[in-house]
PDB file of N, CA and C in Angstrom:
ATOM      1  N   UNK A   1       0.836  -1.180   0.000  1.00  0.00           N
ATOM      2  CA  UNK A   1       0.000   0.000   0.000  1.00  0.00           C
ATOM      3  C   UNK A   1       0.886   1.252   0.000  1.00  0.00           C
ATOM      4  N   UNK A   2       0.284   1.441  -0.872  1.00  0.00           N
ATOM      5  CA  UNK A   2       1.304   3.667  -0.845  1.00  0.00           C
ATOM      6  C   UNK A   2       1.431   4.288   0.485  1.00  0.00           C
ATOM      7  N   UNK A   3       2.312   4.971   0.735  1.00  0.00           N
ATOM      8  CA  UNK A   3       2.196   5.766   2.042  1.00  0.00           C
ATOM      9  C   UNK A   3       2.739   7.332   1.720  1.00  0.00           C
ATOM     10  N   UNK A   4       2.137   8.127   2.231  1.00  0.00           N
ATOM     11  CA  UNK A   4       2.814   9.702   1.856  1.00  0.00           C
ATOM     12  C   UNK A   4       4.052   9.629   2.142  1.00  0.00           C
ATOM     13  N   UNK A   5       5.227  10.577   1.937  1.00  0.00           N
ATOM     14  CA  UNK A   5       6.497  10.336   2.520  1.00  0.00           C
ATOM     15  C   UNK A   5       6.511  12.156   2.193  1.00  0.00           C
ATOM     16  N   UNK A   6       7.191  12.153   3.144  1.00  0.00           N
ATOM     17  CA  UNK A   6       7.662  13.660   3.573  1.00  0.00           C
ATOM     18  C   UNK A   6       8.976  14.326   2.425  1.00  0.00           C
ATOM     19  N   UNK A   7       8.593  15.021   1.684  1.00  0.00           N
ATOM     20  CA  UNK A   7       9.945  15.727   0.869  1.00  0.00           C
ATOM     21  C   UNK A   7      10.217  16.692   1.242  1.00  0.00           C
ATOM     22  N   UNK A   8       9.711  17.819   2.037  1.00  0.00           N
ATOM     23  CA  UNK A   8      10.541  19.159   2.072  1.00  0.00           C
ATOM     24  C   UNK A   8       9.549  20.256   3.109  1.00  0.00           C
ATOM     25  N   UNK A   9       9.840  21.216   4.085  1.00  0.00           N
ATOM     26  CA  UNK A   9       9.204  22.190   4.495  1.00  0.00           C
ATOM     27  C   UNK A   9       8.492  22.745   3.264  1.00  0.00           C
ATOM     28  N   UNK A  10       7.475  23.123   4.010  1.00  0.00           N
ATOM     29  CA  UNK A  10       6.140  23.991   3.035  1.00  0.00           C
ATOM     30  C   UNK A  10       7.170  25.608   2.883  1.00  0.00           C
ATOM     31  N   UNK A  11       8.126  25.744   3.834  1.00  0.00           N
ATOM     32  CA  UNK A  11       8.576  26.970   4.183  1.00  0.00           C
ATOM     33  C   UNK A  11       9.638  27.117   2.549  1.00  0.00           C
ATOM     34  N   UNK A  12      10.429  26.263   2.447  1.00  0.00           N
ATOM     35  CA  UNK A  12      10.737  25.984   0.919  1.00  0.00           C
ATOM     36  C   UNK A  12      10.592  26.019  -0.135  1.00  0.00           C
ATOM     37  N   UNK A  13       9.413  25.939  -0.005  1.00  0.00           N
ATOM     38  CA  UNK A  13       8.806  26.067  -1.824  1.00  0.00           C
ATOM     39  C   UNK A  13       7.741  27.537  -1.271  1.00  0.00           C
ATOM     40  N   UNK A  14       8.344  28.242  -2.090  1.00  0.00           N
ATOM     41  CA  UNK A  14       7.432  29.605  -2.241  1.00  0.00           C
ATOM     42  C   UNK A  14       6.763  29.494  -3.385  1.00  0.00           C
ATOM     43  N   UNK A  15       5.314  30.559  -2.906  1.00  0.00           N
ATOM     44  CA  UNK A  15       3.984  31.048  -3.879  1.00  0.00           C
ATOM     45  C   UNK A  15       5.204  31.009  -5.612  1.00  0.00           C
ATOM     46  N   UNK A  16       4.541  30.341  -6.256  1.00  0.00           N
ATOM     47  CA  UNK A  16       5.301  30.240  -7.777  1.00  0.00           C
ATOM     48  C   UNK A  16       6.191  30.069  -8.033  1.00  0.00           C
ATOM     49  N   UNK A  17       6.444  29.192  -7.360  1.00  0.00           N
ATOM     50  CA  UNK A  17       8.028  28.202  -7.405  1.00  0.00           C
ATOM     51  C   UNK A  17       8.034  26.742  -7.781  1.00  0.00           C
ATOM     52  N   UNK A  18       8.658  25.600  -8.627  1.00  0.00           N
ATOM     53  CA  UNK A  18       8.887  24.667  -8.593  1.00  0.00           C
ATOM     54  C   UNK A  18       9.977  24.059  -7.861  1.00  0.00           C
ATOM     55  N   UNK A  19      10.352  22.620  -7.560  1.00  0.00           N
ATOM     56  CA  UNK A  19      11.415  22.534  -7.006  1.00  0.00           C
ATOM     57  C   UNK A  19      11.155  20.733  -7.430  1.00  0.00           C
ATOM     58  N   UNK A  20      12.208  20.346  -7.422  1.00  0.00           N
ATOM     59  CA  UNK A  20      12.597  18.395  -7.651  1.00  0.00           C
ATOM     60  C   UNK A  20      12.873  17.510  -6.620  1.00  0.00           C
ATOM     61  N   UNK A  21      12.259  16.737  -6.332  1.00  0.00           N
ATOM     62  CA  UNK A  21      12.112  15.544  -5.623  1.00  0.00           C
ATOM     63  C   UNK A  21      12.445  14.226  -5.869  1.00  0.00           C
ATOM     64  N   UNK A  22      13.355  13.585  -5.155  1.00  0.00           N
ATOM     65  CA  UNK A  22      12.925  11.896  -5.352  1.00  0.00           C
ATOM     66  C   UNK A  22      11.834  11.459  -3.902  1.00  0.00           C
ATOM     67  N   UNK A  23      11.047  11.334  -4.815  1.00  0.00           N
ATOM     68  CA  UNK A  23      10.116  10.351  -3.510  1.00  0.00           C
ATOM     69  C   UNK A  23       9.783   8.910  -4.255  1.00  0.00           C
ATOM     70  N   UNK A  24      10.030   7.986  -3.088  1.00  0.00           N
ATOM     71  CA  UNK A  24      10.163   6.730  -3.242  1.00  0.00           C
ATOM     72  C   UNK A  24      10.725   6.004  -4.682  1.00  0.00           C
ATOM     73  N   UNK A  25      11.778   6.747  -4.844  1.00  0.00           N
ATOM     74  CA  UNK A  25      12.735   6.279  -6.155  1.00  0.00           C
ATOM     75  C   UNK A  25      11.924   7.237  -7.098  1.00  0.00           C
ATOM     76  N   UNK A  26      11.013   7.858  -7.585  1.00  0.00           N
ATOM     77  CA  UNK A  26      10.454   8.375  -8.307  1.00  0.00           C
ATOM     78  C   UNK A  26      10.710   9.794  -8.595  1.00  0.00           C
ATOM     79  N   UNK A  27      11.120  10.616  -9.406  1.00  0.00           N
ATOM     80  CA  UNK A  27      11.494  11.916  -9.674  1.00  0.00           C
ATOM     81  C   UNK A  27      10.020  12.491  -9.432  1.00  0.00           C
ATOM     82  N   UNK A  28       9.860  13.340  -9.190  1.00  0.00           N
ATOM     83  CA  UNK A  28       8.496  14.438  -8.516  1.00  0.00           C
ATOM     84  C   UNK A  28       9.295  15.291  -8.787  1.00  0.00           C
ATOM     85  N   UNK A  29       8.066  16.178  -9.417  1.00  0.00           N
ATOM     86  CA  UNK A  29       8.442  18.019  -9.768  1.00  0.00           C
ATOM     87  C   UNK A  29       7.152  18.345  -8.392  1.00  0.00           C
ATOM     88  N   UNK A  30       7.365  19.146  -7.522  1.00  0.00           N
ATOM     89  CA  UNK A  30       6.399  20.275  -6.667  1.00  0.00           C
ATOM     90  C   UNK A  30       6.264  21.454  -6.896  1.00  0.00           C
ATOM     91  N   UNK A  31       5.370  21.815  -6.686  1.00  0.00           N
ATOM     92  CA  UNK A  31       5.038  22.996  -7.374  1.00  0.00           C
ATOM     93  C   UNK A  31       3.881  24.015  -6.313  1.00  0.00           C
ATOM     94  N   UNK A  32       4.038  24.999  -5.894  1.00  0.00           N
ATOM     95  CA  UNK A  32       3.109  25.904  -5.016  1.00  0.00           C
ATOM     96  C   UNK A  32       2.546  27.009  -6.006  1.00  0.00           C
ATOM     97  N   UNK A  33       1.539  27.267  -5.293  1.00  0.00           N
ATOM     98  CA  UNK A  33       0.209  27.976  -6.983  1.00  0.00           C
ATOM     99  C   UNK A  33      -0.268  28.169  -5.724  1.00  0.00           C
ATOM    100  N   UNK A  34      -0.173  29.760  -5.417  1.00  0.00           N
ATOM    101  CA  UNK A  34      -0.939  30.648  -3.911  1.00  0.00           C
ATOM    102  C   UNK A  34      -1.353  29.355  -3.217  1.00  0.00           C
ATOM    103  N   UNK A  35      -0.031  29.185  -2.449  1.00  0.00           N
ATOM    104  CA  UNK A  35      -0.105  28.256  -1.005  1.00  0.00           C
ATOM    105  C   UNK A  35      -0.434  27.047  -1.196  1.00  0.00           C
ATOM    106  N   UNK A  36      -1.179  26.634  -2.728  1.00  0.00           N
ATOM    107  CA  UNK A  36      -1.719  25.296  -2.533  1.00  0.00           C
ATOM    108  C   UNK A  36      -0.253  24.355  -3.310  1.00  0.00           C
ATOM    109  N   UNK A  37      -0.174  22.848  -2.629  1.00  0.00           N
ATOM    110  CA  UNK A  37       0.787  22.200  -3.455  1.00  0.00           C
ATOM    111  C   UNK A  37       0.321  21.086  -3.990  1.00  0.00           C
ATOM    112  N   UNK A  38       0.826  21.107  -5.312  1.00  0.00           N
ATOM    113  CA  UNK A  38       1.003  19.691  -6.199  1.00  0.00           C
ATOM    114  C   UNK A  38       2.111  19.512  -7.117  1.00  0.00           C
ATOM    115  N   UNK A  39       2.109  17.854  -6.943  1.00  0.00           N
ATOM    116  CA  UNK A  39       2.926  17.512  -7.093  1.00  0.00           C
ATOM    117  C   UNK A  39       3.033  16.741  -8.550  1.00  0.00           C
ATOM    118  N   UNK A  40       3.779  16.092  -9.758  1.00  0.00           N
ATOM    119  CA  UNK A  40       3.669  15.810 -10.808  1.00  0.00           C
ATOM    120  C   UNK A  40       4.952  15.013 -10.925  1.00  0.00           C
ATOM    121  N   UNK A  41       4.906  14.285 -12.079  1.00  0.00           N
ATOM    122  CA  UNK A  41       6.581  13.691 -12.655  1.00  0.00           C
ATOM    123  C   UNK A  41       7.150  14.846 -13.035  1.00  0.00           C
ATOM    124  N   UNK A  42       8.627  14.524 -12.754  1.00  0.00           N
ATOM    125  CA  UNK A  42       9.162  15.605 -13.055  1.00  0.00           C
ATOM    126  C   UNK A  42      10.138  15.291 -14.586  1.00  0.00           C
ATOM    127  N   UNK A  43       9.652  14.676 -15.127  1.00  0.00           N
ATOM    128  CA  UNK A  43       9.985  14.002 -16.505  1.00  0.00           C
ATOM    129  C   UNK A  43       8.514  14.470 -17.707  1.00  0.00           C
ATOM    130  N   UNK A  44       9.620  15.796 -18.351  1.00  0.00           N
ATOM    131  CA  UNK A  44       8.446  15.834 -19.322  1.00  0.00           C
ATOM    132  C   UNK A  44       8.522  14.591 -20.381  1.00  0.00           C
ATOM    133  N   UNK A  45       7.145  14.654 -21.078  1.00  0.00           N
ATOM    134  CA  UNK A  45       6.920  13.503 -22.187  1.00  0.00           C
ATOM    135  C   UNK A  45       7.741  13.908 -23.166  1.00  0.00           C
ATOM    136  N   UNK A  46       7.531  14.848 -23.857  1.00  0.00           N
ATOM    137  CA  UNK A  46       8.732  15.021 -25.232  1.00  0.00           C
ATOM    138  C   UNK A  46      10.358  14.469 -25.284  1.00  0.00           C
ATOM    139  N   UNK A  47      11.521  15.106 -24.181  1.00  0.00           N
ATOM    140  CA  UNK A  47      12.512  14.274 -24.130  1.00  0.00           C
ATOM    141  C   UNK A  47      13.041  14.546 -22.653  1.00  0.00           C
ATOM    142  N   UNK A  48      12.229  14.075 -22.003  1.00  0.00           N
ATOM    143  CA  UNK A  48      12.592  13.836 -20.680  1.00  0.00           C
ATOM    144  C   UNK A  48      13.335  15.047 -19.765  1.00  0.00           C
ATOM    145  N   UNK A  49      12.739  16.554 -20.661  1.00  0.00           N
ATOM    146  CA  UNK A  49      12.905  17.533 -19.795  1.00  0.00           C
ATOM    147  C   UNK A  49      12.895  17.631 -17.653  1.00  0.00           C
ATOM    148  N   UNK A  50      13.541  18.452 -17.191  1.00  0.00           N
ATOM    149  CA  UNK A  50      13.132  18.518 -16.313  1.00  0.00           C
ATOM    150  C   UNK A  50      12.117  19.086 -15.555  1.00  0.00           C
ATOM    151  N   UNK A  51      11.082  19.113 -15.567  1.00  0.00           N
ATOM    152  CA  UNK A  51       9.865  19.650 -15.264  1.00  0.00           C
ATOM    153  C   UNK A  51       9.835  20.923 -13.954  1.00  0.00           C
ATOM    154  N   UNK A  52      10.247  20.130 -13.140  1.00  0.00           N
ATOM    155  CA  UNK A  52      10.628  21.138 -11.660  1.00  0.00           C
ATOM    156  C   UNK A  52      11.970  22.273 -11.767  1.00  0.00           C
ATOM    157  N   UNK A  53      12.786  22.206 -13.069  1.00  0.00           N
ATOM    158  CA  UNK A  53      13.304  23.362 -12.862  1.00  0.00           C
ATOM    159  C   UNK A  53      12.931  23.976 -13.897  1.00  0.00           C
ATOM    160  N   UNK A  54      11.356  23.795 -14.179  1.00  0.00           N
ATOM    161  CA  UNK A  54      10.670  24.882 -15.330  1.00  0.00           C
ATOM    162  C   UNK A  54      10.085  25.814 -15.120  1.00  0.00           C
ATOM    163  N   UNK A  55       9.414  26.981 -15.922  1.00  0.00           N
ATOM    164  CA  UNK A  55       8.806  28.255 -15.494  1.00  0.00           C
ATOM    165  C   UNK A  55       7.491  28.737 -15.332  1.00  0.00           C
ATOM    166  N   UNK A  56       7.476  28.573 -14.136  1.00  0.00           N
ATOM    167  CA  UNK A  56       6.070  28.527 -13.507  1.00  0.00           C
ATOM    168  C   UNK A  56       5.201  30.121 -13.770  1.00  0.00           C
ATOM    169  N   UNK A  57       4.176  29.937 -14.023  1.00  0.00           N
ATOM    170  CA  UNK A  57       3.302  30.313 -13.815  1.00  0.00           C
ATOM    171  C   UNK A  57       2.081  30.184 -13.628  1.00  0.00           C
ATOM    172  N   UNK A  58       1.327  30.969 -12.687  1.00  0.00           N
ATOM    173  CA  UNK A  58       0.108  30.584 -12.305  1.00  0.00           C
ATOM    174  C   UNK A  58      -0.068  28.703 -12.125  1.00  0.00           C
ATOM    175  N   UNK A  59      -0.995  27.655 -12.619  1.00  0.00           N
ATOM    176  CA  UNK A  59      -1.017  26.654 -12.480  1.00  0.00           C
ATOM    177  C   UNK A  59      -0.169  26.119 -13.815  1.00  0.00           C
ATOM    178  N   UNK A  60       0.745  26.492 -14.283  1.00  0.00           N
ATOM    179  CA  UNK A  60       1.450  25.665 -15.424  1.00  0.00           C
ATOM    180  C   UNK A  60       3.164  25.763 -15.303  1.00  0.00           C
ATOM    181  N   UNK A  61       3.528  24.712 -15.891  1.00  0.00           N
ATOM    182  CA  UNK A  61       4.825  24.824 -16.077  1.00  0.00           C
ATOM    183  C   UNK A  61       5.061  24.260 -17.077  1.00  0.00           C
ATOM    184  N   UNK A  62       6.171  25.550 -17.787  1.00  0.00           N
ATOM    185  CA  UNK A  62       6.708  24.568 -19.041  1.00  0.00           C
ATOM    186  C   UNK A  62       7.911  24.605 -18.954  1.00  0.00           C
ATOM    187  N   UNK A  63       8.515  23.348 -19.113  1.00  0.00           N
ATOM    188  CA  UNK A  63       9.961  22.094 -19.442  1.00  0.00           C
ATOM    189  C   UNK A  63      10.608  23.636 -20.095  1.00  0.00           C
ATOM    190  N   UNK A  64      11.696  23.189 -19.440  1.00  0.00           N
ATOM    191  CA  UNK A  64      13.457  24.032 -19.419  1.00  0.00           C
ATOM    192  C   UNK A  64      13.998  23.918 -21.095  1.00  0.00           C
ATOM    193  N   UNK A  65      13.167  22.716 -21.178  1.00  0.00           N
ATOM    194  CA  UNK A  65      14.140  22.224 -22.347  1.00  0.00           C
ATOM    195  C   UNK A  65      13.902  23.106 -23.975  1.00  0.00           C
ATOM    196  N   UNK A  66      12.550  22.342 -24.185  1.00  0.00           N
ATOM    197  CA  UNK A  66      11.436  22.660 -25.314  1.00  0.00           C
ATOM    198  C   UNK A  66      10.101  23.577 -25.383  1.00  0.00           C
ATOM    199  N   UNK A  67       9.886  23.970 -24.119  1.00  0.00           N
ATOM    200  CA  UNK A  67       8.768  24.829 -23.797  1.00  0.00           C
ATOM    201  C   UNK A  67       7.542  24.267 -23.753  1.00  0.00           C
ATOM    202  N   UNK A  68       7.124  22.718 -23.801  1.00  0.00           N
ATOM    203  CA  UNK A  68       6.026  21.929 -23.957  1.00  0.00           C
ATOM    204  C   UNK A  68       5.759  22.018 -22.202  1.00  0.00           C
ATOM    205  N   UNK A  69       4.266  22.538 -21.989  1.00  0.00           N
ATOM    206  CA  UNK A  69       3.932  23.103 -21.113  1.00  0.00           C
ATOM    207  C   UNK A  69       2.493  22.503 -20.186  1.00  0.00           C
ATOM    208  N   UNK A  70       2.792  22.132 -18.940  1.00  0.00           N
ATOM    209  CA  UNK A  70       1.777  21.529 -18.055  1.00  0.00           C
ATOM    210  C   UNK A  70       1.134  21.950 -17.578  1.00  0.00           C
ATOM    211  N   UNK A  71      -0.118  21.259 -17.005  1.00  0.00           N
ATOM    212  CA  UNK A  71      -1.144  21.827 -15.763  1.00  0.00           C
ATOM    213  C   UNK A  71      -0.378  21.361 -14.318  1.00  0.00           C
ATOM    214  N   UNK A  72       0.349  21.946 -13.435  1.00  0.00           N
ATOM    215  CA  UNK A  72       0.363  21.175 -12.461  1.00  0.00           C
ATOM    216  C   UNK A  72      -0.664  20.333 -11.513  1.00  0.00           C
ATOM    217  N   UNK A  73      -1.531  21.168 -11.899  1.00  0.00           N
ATOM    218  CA  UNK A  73      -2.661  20.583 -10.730  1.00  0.00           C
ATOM    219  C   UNK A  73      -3.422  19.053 -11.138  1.00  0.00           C
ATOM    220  N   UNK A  74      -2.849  18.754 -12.774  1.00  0.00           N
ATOM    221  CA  UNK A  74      -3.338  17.737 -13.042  1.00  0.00           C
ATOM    222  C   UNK A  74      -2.559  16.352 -13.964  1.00  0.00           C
ATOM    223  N   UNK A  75      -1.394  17.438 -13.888  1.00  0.00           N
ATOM    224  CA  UNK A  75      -0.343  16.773 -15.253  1.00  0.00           C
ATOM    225  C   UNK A  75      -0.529  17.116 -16.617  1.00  0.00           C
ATOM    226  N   UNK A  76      -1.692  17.379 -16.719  1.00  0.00           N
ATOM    227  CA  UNK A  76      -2.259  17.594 -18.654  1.00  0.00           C
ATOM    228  C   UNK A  76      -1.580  18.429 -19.408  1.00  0.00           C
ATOM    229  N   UNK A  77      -0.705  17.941 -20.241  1.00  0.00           N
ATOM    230  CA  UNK A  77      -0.640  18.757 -21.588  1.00  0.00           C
ATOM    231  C   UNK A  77      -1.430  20.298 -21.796  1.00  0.00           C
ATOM    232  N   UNK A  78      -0.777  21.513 -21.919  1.00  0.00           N
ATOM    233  CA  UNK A  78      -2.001  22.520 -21.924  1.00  0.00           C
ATOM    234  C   UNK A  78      -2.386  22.115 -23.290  1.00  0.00           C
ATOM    235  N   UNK A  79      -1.508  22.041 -24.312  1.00  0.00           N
ATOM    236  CA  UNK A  79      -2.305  22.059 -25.797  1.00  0.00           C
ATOM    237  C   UNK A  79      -3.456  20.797 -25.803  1.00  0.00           C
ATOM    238  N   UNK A  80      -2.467  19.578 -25.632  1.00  0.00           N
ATOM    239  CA  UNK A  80      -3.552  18.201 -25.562  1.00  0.00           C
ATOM    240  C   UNK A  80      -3.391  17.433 -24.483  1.00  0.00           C
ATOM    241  N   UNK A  81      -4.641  17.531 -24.058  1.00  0.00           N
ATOM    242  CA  UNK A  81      -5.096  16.863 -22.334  1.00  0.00           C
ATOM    243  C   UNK A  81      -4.681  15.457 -22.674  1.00  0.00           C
ATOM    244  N   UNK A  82      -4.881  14.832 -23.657  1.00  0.00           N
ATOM    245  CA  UNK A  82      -4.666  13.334 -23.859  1.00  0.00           C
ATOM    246  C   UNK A  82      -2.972  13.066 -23.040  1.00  0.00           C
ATOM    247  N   UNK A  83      -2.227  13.875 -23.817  1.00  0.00           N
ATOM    248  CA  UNK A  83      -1.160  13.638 -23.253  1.00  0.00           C
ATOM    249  C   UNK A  83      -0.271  14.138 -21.774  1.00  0.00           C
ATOM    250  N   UNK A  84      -0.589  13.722 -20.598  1.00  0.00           N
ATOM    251  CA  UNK A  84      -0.526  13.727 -19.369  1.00  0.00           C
ATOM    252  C   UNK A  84       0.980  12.955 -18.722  1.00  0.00           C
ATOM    253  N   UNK A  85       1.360  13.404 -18.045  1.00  0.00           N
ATOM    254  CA  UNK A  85       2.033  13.016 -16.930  1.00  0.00           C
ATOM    255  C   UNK A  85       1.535  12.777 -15.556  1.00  0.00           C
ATOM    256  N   UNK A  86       1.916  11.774 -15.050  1.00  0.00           N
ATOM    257  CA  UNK A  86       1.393  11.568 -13.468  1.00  0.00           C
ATOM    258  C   UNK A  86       1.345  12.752 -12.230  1.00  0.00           C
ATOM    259  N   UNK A  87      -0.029  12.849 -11.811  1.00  0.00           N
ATOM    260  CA  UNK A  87       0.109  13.315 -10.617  1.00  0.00           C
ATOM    261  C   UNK A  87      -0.149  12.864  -9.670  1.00  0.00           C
ATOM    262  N   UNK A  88       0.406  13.257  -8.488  1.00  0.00           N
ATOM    263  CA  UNK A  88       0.355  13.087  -7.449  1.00  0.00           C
ATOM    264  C   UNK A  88      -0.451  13.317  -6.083  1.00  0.00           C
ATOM    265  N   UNK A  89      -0.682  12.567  -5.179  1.00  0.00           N
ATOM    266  CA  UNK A  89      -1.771  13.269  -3.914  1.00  0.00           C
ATOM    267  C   UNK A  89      -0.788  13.978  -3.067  1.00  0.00           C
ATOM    268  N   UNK A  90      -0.617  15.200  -2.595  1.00  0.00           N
ATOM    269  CA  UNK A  90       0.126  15.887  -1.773  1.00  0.00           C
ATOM    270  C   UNK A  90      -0.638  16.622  -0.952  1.00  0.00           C
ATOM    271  N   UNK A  91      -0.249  16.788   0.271  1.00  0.00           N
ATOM    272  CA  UNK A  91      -0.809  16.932   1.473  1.00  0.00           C
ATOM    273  C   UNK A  91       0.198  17.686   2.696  1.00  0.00           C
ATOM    274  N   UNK A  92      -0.242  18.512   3.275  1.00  0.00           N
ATOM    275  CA  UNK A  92       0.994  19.436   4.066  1.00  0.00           C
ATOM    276  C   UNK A  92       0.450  18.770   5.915  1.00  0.00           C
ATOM    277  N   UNK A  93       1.438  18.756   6.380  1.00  0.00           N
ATOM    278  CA  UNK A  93       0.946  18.484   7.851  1.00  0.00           C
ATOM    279  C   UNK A  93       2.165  19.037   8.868  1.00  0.00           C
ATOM    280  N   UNK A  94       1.590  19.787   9.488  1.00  0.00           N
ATOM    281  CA  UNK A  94       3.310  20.334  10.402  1.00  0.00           C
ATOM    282  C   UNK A  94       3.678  21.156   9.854  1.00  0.00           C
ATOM    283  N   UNK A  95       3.394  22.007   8.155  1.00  0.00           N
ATOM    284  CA  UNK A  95       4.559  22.654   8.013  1.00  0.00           C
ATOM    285  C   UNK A  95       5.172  21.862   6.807  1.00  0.00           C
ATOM    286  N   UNK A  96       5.038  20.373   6.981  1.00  0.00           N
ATOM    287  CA  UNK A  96       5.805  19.697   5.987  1.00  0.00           C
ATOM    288  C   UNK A  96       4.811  18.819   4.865  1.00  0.00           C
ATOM    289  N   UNK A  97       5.573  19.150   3.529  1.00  0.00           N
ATOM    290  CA  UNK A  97       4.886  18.934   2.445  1.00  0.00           C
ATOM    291  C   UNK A  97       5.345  17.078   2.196  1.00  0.00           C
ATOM    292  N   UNK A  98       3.882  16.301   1.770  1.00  0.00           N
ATOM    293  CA  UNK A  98       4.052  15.389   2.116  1.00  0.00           C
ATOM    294  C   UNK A  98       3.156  14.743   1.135  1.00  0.00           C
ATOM    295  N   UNK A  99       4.134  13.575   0.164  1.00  0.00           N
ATOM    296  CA  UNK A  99       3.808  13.586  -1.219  1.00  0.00           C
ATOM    297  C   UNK A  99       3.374  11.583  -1.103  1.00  0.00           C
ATOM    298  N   UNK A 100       2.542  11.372  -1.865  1.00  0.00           N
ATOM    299  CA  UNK A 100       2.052   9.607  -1.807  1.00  0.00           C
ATOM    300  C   UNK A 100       1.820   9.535  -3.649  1.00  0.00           C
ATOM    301  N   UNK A 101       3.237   8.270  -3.736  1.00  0.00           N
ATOM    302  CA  UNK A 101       3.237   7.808  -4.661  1.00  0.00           C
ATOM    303  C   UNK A 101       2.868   6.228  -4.904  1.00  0.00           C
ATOM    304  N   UNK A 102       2.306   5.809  -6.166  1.00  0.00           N
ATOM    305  CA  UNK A 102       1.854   4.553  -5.888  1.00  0.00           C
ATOM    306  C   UNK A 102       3.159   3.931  -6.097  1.00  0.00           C
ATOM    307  N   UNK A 103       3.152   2.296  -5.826  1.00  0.00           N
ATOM    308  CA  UNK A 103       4.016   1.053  -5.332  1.00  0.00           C
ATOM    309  C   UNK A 103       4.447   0.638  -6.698  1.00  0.00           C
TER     310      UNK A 103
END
């Protein structure tokens, strides 16, 4: 069964910021959008950009690499929803941001 695992103070990731994670062997991009967090692969689909050191705005980020550009809040492709990356359930407790990936 999945369990959340703790990656980083909430104090860390500021309002419109991304930042990179390994949680449970898995690369995670996080991402804060006014206080709220989610979390995504941090492997874009095109060529395996890095997602979390891309340029956020509002709820999107687009890859460092190519400019192919996400919803964080859901993974989706902005141009085509079909094409998605995983997201994640993230959850803050304490202060600390706290991410559950599946097994």
């Amino acid at each position: 069964m999945s369990e959340f695992t703790r990656v980083m103070s909430a104090a860390d990731l500021p309002p419109g910021q991304g930042r990179e994670a390994n949680v449970a062997g898995r690369a995670v991009a996080l991402f804060n959008v006014e206080g709220r967090f989610y979390a995504i692969s941090n492997t874009c689909l095109h060529r395996g950009g890095p997602l979390g050191q891309g340029y956020v705005e509002k709820d999107t980020v687009m890859c460092p690499w190519h400019a192919w550009t996400f919803n964080v809040t859901n993974g989706e492709n902005v141009v085509n929803a079909e094409m998605k990356v995983a997201s994640y359930e993230v959850k803050v407790e304490e202060g600390q941001i706290l991410v559950k990936v599946p097994e």
